[in-house]
C-alpha atoms as a PDB file:
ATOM      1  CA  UNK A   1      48.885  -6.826  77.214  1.00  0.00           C
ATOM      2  CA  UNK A   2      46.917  -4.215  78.622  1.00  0.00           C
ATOM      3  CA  UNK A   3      44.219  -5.091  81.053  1.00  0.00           C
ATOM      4  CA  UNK A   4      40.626  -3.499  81.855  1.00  0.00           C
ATOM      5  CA  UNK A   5      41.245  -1.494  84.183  1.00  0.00           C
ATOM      6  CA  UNK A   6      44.808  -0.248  84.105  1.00  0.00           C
ATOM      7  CA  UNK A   7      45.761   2.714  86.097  1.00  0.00           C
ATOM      8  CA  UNK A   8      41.897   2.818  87.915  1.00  0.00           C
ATOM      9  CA  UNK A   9      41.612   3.221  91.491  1.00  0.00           C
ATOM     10  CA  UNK A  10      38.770   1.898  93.149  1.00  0.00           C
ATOM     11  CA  UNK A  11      36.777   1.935  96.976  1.00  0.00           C
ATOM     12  CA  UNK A  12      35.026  -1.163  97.363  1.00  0.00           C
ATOM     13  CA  UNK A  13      32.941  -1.197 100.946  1.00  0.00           C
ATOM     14  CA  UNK A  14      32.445  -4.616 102.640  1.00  0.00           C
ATOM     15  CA  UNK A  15      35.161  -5.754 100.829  1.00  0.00           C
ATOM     16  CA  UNK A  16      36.860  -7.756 103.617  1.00  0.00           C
ATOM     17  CA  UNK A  17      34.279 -11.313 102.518  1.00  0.00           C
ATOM     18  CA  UNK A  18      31.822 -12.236 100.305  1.00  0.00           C
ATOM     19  CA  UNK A  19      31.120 -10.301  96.932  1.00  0.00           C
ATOM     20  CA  UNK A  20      33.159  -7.214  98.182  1.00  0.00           C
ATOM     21  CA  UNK A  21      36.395  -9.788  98.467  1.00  0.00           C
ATOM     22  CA  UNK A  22      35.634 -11.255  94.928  1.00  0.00           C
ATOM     23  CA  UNK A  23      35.315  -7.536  93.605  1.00  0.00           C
ATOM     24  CA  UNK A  24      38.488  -6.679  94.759  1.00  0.00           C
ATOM     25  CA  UNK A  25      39.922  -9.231  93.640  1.00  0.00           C
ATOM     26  CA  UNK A  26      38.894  -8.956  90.235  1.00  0.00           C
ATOM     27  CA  UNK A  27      39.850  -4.964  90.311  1.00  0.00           C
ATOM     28  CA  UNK A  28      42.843  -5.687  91.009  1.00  0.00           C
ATOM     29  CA  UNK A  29      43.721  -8.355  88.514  1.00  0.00           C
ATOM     30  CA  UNK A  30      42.279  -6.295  85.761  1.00  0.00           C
ATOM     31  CA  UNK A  31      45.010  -3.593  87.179  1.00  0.00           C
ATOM     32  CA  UNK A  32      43.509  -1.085  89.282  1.00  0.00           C
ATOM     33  CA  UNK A  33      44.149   0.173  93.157  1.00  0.00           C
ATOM     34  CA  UNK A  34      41.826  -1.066  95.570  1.00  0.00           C
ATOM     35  CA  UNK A  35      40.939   0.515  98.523  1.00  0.00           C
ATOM     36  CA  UNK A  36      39.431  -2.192 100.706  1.00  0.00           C
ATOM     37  CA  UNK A  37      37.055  -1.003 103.238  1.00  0.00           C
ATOM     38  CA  UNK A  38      35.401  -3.004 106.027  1.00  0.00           C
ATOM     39  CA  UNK A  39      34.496  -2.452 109.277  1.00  0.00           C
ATOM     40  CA  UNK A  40      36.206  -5.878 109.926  1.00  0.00           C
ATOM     41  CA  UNK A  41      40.274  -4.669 109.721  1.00  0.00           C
ATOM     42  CA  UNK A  42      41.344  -8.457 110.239  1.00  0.00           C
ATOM     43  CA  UNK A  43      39.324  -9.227 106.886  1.00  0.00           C
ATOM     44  CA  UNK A  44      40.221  -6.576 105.040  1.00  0.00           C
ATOM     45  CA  UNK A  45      43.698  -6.739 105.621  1.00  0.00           C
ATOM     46  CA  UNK A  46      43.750 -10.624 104.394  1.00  0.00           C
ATOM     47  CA  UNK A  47      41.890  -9.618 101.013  1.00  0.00           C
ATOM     48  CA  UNK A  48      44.953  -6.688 100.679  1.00  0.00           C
ATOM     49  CA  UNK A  49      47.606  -9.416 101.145  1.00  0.00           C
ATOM     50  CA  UNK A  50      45.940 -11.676  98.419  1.00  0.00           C
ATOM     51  CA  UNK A  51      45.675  -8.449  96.603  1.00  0.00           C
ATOM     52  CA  UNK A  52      49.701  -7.197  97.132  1.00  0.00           C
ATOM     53  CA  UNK A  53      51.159 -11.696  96.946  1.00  0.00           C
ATOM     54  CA  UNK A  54      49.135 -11.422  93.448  1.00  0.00           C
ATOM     55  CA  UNK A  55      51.224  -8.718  92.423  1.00  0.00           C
ATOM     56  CA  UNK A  56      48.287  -6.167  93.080  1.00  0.00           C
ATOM     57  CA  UNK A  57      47.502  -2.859  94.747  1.00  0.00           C
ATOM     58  CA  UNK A  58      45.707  -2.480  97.495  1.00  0.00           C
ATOM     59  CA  UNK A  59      45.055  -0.549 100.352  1.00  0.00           C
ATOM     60  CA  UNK A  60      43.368  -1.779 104.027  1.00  0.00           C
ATOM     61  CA  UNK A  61      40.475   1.670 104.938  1.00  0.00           C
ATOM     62  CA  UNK A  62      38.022   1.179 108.161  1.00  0.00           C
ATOM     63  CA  UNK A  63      35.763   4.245 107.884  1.00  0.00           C
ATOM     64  CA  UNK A  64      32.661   3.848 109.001  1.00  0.00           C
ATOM     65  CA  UNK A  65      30.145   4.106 105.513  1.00  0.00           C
ATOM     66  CA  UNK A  66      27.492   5.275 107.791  1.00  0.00           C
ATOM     67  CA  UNK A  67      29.232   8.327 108.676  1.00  0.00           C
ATOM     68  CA  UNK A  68      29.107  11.180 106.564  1.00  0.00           C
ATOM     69  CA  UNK A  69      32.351  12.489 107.971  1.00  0.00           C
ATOM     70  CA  UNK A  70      34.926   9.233 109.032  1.00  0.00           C
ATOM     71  CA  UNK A  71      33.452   8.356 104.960  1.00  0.00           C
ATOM     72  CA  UNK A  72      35.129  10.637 103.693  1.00  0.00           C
ATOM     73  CA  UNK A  73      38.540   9.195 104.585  1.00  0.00           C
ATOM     74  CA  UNK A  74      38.018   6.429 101.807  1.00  0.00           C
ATOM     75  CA  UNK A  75      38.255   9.144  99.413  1.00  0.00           C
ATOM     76  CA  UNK A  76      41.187  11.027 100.887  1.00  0.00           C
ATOM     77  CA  UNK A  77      43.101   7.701 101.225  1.00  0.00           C
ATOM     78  CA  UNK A  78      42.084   6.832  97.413  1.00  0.00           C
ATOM     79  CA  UNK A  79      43.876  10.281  96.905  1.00  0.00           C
ATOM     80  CA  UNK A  80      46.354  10.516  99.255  1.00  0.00           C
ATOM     81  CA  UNK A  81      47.888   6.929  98.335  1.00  0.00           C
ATOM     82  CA  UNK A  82      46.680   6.397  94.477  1.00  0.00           C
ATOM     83  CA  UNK A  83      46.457  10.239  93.197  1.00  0.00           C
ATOM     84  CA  UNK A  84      43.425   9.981  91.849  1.00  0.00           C
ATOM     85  CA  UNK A  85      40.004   8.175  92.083  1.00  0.00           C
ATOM     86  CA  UNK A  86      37.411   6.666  89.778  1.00  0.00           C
ATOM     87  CA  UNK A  87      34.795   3.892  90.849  1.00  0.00           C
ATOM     88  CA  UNK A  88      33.177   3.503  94.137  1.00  0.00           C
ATOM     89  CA  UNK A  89      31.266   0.342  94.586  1.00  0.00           C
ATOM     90  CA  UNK A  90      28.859   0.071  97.107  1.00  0.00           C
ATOM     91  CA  UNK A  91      28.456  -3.104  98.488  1.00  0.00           C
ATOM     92  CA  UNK A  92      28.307  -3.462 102.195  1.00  0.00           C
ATOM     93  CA  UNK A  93      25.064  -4.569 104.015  1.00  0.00           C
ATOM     94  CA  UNK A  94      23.555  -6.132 106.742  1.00  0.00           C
ATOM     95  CA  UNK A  95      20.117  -8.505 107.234  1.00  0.00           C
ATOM     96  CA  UNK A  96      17.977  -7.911 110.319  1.00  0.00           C
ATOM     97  CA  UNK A  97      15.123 -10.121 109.408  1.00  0.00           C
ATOM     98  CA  UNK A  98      11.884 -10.132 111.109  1.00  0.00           C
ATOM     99  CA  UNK A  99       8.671 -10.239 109.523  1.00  0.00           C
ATOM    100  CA  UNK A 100       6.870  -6.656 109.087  1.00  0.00           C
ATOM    101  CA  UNK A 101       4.748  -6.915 112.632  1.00  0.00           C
ATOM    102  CA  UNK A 102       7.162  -8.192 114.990  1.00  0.00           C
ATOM    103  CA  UNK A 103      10.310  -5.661 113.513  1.00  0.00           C
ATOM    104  CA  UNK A 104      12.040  -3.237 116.217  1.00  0.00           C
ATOM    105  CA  UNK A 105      12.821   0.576 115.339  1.00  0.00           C
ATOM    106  CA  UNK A 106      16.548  -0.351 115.870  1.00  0.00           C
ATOM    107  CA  UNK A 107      16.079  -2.965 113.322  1.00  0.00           C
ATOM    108  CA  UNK A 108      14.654  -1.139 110.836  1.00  0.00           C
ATOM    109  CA  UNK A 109      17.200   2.220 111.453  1.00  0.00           C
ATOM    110  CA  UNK A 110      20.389  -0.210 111.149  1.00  0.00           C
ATOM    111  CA  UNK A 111      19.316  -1.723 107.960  1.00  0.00           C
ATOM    112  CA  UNK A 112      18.369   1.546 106.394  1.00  0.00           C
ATOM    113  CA  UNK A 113      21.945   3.243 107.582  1.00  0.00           C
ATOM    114  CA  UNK A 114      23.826   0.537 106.072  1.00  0.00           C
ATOM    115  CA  UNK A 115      22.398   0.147 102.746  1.00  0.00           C
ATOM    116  CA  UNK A 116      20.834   3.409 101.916  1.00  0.00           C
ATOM    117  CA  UNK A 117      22.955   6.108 103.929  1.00  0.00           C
ATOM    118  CA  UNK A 118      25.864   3.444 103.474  1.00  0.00           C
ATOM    119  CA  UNK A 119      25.229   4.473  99.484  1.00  0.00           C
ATOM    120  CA  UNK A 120      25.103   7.736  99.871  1.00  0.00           C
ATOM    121  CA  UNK A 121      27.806   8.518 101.954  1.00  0.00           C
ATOM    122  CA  UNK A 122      31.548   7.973 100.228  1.00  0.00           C
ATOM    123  CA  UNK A 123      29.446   8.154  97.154  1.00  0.00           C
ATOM    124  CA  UNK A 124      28.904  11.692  97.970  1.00  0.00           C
ATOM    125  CA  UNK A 125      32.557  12.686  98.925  1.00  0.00           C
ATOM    126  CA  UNK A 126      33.019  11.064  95.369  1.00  0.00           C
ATOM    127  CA  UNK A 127      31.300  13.252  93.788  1.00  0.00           C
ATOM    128  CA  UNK A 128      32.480  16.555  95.163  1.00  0.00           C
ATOM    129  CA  UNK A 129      35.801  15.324  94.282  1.00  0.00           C
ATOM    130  CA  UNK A 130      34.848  14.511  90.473  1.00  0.00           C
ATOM    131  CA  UNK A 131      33.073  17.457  90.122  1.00  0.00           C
ATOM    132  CA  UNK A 132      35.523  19.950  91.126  1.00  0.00           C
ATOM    133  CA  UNK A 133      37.869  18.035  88.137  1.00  0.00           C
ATOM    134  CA  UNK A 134      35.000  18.622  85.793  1.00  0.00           C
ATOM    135  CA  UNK A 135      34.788  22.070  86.329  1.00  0.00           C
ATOM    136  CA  UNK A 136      38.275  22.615  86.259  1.00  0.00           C
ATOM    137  CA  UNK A 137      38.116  21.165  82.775  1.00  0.00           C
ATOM    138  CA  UNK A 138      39.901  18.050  83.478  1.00  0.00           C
ATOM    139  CA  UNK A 139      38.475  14.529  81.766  1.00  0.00           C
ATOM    140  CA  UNK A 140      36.626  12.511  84.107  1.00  0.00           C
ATOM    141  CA  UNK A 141      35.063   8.987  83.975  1.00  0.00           C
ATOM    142  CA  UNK A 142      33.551   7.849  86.835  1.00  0.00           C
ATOM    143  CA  UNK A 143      31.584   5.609  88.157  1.00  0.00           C
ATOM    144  CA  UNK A 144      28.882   4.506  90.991  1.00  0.00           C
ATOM    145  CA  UNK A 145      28.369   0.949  91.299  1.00  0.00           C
ATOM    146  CA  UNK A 146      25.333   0.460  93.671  1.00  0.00           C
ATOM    147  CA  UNK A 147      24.168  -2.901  94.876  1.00  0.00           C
ATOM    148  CA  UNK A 148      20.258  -3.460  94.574  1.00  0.00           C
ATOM    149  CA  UNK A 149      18.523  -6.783  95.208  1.00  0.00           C
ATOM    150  CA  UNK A 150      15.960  -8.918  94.015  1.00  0.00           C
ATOM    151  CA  UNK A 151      14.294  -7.750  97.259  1.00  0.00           C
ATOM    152  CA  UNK A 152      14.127  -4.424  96.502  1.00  0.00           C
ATOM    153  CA  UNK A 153      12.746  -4.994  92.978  1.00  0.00           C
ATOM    154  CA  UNK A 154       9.953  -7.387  94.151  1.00  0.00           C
ATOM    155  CA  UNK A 155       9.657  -7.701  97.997  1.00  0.00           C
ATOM    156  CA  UNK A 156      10.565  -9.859 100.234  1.00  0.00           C
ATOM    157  CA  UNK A 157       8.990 -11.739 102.763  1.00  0.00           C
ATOM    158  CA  UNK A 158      10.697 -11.346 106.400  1.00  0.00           C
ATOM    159  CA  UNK A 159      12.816  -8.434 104.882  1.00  0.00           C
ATOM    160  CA  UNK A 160      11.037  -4.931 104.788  1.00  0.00           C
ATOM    161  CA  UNK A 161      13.514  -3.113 106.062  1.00  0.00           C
ATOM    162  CA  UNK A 162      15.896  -4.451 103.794  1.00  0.00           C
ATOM    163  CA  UNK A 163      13.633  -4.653 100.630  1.00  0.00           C
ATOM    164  CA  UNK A 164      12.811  -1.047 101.307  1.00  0.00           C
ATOM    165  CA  UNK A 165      16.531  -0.034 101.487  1.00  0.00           C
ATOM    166  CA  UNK A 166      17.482  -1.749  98.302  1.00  0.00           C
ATOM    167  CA  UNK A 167      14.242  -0.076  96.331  1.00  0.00           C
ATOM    168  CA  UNK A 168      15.597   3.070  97.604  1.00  0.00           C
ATOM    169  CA  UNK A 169      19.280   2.169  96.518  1.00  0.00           C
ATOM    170  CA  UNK A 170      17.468   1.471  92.680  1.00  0.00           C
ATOM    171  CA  UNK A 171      15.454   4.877  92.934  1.00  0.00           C
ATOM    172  CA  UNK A 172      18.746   6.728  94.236  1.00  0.00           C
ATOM    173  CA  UNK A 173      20.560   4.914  90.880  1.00  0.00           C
ATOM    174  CA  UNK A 174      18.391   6.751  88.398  1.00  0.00           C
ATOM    175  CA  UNK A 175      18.914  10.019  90.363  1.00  0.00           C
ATOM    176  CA  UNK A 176      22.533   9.804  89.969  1.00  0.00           C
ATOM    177  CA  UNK A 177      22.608   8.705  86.423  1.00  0.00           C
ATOM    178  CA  UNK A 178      20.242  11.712  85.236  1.00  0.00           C
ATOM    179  CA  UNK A 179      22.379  14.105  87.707  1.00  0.00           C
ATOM    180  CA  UNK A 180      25.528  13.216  86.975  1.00  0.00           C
ATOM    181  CA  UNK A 181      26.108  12.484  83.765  1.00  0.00           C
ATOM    182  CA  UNK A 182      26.903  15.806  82.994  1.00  0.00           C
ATOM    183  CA  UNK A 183      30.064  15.310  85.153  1.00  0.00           C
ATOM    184  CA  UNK A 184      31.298  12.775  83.258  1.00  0.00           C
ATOM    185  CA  UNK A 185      30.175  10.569  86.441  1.00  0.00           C
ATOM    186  CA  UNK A 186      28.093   7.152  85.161  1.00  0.00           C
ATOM    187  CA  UNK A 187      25.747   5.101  87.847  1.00  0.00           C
ATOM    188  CA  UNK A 188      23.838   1.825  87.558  1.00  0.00           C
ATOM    189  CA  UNK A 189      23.147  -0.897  90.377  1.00  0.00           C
ATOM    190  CA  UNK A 190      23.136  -5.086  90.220  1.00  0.00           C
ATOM    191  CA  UNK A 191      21.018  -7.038  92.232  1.00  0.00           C
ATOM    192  CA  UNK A 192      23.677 -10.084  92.285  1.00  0.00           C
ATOM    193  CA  UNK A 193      22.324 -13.446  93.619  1.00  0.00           C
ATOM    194  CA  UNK A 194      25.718 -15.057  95.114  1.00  0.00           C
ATOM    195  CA  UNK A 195      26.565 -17.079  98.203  1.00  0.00           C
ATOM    196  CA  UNK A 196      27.415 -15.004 100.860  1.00  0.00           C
ATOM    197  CA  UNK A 197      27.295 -14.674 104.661  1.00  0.00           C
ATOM    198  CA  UNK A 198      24.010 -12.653 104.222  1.00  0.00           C
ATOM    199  CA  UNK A 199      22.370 -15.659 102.232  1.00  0.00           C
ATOM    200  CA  UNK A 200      24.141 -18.636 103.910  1.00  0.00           C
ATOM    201  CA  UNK A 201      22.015 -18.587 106.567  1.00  0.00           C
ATOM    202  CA  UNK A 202      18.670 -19.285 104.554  1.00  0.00           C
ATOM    203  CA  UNK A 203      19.674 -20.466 101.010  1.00  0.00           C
ATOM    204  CA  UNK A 204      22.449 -22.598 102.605  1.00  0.00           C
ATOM    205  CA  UNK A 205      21.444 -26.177 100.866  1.00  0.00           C
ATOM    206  CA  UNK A 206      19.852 -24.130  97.770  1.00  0.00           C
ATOM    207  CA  UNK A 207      23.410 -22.232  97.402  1.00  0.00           C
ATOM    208  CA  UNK A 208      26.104 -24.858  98.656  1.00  0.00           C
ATOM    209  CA  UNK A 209      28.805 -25.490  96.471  1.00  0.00           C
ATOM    210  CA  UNK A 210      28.633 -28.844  94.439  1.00  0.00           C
ATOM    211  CA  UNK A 211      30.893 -31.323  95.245  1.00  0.00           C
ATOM    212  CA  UNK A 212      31.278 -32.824  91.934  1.00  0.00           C
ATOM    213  CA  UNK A 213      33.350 -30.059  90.629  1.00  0.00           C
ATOM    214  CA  UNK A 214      30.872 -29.075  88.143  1.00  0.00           C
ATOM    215  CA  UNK A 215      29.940 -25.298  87.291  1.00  0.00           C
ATOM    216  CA  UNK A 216      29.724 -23.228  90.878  1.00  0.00           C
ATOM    217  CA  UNK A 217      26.461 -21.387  90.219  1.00  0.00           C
ATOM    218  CA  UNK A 218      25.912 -19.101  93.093  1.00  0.00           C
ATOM    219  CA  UNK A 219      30.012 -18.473  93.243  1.00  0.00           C
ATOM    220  CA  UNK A 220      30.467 -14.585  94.198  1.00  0.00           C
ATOM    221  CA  UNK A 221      33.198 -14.755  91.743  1.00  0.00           C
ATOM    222  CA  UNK A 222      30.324 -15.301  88.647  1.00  0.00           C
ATOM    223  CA  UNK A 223      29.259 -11.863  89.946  1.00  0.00           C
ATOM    224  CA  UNK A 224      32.622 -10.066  89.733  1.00  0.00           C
ATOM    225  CA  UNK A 225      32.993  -9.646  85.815  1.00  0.00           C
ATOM    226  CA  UNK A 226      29.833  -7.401  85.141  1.00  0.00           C
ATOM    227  CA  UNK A 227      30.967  -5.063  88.474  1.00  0.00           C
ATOM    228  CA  UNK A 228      34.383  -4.934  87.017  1.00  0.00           C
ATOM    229  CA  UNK A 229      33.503  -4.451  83.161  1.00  0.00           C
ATOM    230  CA  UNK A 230      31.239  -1.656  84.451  1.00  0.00           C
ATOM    231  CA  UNK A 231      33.970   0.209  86.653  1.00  0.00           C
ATOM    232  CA  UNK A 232      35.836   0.248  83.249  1.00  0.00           C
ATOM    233  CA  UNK A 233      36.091   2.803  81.126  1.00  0.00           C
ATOM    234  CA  UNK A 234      34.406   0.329  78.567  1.00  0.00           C
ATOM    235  CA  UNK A 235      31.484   1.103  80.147  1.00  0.00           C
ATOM    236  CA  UNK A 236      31.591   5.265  79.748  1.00  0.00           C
ATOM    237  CA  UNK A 237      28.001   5.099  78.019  1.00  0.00           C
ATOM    238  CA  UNK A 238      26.240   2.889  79.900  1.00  0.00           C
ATOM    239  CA  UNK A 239      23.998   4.520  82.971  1.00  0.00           C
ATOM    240  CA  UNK A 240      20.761   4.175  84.780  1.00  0.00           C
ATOM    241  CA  UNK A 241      20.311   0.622  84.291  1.00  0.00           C
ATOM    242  CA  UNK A 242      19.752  -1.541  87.433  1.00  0.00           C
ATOM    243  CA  UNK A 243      21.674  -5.375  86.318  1.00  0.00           C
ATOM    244  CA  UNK A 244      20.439  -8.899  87.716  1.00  0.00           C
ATOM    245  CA  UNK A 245      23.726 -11.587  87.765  1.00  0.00           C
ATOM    246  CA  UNK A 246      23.186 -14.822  89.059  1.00  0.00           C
ATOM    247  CA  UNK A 247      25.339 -17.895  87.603  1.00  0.00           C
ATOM    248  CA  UNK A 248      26.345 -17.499  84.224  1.00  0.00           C
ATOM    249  CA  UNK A 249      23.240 -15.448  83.426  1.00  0.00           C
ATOM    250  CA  UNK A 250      22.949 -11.303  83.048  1.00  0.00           C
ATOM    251  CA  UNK A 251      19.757  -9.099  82.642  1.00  0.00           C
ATOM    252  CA  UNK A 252      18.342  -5.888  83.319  1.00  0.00           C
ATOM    253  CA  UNK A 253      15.533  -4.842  85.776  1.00  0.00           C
ATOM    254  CA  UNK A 254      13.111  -3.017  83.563  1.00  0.00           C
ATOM    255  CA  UNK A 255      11.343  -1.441  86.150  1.00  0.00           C
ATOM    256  CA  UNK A 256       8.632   0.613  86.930  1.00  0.00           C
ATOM    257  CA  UNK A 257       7.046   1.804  83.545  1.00  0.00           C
ATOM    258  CA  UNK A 258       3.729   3.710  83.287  1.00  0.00           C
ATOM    259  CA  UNK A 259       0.908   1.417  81.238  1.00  0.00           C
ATOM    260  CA  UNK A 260      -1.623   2.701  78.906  1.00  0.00           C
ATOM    261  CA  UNK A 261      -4.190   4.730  81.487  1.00  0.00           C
ATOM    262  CA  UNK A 262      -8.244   4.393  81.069  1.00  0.00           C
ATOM    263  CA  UNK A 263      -8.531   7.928  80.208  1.00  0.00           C
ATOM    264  CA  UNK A 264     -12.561   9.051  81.010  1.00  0.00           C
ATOM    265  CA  UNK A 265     -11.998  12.514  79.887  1.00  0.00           C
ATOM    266  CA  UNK A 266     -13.103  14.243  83.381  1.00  0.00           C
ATOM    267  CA  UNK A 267     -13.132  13.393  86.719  1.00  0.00           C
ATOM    268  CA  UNK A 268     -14.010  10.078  87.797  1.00  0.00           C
ATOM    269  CA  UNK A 269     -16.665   8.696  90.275  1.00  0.00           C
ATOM    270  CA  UNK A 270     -15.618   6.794  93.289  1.00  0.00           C
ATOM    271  CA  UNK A 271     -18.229   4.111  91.879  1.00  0.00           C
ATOM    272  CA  UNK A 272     -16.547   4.297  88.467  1.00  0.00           C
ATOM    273  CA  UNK A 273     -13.039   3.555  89.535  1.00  0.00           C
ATOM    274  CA  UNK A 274     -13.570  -0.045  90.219  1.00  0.00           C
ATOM    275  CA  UNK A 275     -14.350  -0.490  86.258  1.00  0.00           C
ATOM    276  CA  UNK A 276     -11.032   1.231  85.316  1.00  0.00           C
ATOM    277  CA  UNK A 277      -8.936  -0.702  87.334  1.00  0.00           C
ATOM    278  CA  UNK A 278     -10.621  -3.717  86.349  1.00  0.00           C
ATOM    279  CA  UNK A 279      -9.909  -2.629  82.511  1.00  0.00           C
ATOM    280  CA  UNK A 280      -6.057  -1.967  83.469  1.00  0.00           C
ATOM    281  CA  UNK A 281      -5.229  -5.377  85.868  1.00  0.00           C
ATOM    282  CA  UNK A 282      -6.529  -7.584  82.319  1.00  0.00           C
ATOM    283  CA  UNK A 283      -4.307  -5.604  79.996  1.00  0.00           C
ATOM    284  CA  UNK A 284      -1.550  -5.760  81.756  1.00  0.00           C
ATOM    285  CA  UNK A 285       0.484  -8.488  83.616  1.00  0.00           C
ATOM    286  CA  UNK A 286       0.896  -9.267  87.000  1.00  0.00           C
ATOM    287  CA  UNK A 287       3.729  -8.015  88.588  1.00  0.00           C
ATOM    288  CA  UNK A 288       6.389 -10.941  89.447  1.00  0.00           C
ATOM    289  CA  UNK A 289       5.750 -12.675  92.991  1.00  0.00           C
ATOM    290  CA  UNK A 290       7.196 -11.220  96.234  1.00  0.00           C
ATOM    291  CA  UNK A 291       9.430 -13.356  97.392  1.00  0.00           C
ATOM    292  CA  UNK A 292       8.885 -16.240 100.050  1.00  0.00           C
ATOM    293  CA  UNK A 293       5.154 -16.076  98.756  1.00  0.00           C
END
């Protein structure tokens, strides 16, 4: 019986806990090679042996994702050991939480490297690679899997840094999709709501895992069959679409969309604007609450 992913190689970052763990294993039990890369070599190395006593492949890689050149080492070992590559998932991050007045420069800088350089770096090497196969004529299908967050879509409170990062990481999806499609190369993001050691430490009662046995809502493992199912080549015509997973429950972030605009015709007033924007907050709705408001 074939399985979904047969004969795919993957590079999952932060994959040595948390969602990046559940990922890979997942990948690999739907048949593909996993490159496993975390900063943490103990951590990865313990999701590869899961991977390789499950009958799996799987590969340990430490580059450093905010380093445009030790990055591209994920790609060279994804070549090097697998002969070929075709999904990255991003999905290592960090939290440096401090409310918007009290937040350090170093604070802010290491969020932003992590998430939004951390997506753009292997990501890029990627892409030279699956270009040069396109325009040597050769099939490709691709894929960037980019981790948003509800954060990112609606705010945070306590998290600017990191709500700024992931609305960059759902801008940067769109780019990719209209850029690269042409390349055979698909992109979309989920903002997954899972327990993790990023959310232990302030949904830890609202997250625990029941005790009774019953259904494990906030489970990384709920989160693992949409990032797997869109690594596949079942997914070939789905792009620029940012995903929400939580539970048992999938949707899609329709983001920003232009409304219907007061048109006057000529240029407004500074007096008159107050009128339009009257008109346009009661015919539309409010946007959805920042969160931790």
């Amino acid at each position: 019986m074939s399985r979904l992913c047969d004969g795919r190689v993957v590079i999952i970052t932060g994959a040595g806990g948390g969602l990046g763990r559940s990922y890979a294993l997942a990948f690999a039990a739907e048949g593909a090679a996993v490159i496993v890369n975390d900063i943490n070599q103990q951590a990865a190395q313990q999701t590869v042996d899961d991977i390789v006593a499950a009958g799996g492949k799987a590969s340990v890689n430490t580059s450093d994702i905010t380093n445009f050149e030790d990055s591209a080492r994920a790609v060279k070992q994804a070549l090097d050991e697998y002969g070929d590559l075709h999904v990255v998932v991003n999905n290592a991050g960090v939290c440096r939480d401090r409310m918007f007045a009290s937040m350090s420069e170093q604070e802010w800088d290491q969020v932003i490297a992590v998430h939004l350089k951390g997506h753009f770096c292997i990501s890029r090497h990627a892409v030279d690679y699956w270009r040069a196969q396109s325009k040597a004529g050769k099939p490709v299908d691709a894929r960037i899997i980019n981790t948003s967050s509800g954060a990112g879509l609606n705010g945070s409170i306590g998290q600017s840094n990191y709500a700024a990062a992931k609305g960059g990481i759902a801008s940067l999806t769109l780019n990719q999709s209209a850029e690269l499609r042409r390349y055979g190369i698909t992109a979309n993001a989920l903002a997954p709501s899972a327990r993790t050691a990023m959310t232990e430490g302030v949904f830890a009662d609202r997250m625990k895992k029941p005790e009774d046995g019953s259904f494990d809502h906030f489970s990384p493992d709920n989160i693992s069959p949409l990032v797997v199912w869109l690594g596949s080549p079942e997914s070939k015509d789905v792009t620029g679409l940012v995903f929400e997973n939580e539970g048992g429950k999938i949707s899609i972030a329709d983001g920003w969309r232009s409304t219907e605009p007061v048109d006057k015709g000529a240029r407004w007033e500074p007096a008159e604007v107050g009128d339009a924007i009257k008109v346009l907050r009661e015919r539309n709705p409010a946007p959805q609450k920042v969160y931790g408001t």
